[in-house]
C-alpha atoms as a PDB file:
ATOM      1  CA  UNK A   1     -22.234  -1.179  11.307  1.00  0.00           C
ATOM      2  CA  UNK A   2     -18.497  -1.257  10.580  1.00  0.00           C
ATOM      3  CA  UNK A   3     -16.583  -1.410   7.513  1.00  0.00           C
ATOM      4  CA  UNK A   4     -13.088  -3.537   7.960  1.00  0.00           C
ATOM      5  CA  UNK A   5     -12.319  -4.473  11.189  1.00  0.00           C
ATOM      6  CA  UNK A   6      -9.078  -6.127  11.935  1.00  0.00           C
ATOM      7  CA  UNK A   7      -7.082  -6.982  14.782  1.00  0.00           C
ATOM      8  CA  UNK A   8      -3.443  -5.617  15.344  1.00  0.00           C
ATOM      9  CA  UNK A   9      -0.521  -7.488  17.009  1.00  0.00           C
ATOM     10  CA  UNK A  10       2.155  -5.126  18.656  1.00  0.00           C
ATOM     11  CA  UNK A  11       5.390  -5.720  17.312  1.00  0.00           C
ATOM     12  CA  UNK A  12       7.584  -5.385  20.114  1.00  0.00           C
ATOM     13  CA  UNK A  13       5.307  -5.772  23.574  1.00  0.00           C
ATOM     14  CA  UNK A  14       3.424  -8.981  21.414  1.00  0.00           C
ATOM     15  CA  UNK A  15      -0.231  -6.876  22.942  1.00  0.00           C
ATOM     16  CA  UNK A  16      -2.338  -8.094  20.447  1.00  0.00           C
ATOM     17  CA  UNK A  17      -6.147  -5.328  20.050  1.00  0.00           C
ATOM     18  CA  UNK A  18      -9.220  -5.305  17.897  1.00  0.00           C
ATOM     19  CA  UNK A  19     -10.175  -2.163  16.078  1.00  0.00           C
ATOM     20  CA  UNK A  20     -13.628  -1.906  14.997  1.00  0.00           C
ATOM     21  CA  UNK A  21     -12.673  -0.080  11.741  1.00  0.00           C
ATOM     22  CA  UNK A  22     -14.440   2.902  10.458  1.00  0.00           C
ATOM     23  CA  UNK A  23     -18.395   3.534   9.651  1.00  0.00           C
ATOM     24  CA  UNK A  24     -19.785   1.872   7.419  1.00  0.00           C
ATOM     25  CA  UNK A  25     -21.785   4.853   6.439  1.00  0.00           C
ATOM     26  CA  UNK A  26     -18.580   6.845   6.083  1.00  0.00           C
ATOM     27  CA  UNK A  27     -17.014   4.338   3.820  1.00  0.00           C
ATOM     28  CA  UNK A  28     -20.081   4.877   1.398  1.00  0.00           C
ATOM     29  CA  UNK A  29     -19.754   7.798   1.293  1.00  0.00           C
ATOM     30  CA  UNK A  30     -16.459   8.262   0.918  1.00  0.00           C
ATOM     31  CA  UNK A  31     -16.926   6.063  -2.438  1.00  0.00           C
ATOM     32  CA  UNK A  32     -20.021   8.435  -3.774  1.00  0.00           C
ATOM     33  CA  UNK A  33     -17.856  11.350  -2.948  1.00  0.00           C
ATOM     34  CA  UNK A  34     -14.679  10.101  -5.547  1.00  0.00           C
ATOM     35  CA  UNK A  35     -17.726   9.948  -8.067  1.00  0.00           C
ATOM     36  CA  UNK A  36     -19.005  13.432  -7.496  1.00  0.00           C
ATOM     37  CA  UNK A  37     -15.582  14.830  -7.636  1.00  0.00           C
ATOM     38  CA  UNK A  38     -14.862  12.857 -10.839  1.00  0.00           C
ATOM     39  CA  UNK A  39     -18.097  13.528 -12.346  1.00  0.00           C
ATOM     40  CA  UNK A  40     -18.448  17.258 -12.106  1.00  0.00           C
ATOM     41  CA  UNK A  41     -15.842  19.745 -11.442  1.00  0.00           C
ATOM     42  CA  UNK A  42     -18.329  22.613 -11.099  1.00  0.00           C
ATOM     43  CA  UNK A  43     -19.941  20.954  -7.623  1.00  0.00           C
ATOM     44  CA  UNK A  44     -18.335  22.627  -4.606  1.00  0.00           C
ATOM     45  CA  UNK A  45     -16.778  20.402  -1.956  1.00  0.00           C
ATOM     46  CA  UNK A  46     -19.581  21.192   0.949  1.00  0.00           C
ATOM     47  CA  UNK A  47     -22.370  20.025  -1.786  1.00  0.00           C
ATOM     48  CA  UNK A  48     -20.890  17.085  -2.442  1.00  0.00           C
ATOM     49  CA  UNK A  49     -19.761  16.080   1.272  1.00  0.00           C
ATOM     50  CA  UNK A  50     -23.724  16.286   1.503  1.00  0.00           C
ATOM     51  CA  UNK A  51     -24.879  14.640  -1.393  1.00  0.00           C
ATOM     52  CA  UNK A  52     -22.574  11.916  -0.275  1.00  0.00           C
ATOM     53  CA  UNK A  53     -24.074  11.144   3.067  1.00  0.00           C
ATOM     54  CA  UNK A  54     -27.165  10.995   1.586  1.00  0.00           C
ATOM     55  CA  UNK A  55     -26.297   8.411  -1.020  1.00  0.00           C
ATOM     56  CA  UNK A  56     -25.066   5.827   1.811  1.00  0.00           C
ATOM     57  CA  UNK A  57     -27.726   6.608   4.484  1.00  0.00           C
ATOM     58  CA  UNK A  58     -30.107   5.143   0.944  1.00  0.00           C
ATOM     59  CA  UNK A  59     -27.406   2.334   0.661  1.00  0.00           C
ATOM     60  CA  UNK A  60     -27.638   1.600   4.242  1.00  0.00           C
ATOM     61  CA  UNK A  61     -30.927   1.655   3.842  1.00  0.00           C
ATOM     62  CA  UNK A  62     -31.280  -0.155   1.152  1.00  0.00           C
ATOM     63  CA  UNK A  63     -29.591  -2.774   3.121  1.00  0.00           C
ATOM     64  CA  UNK A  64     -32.366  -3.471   5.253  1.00  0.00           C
ATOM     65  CA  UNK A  65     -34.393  -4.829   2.313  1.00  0.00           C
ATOM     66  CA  UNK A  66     -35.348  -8.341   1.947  1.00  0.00           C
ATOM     67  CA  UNK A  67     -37.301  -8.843  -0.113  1.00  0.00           C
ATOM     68  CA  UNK A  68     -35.430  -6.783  -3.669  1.00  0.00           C
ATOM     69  CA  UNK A  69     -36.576  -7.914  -7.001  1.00  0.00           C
ATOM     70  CA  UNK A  70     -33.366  -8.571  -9.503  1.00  0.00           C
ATOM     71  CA  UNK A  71     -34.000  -5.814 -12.232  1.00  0.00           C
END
């Protein structure tokens, strides 16, 4: 799945193309990774790339759920 897609029109030759936009996946994690590096200074960079990924493959996840009870 993709996060923003968009289509671009060429300013000069008028060519107008469609970008898919980035991962999903990598757009999750690239908003758990601001809160690792915000959270705790001590966590190396490698460690929290990981941790990361892992939090949006559970939101992606996650995503496939129907049926979620409102807590």
């Amino acid at each position: 799945m993709k996060a923003y897609p968009y289509m671009h029109k060429h300013p000069t030759s008028g060519q107008t193309t469609m970008s898919d936009g980035m991962d999903l996946r990598d757009w999750f994690a690239g908003m758990a990774l601001q809160g690792f590096l915000f959270a705790d200074n001590h966590i190396t960079y490698g460690a929290a790339v990981m941790e990361s990924y892992k939090v949006a493959d559970a939101m992606i996840k996650q995503r496939e759920v129907k049926d979620v009870p409102n807590e």
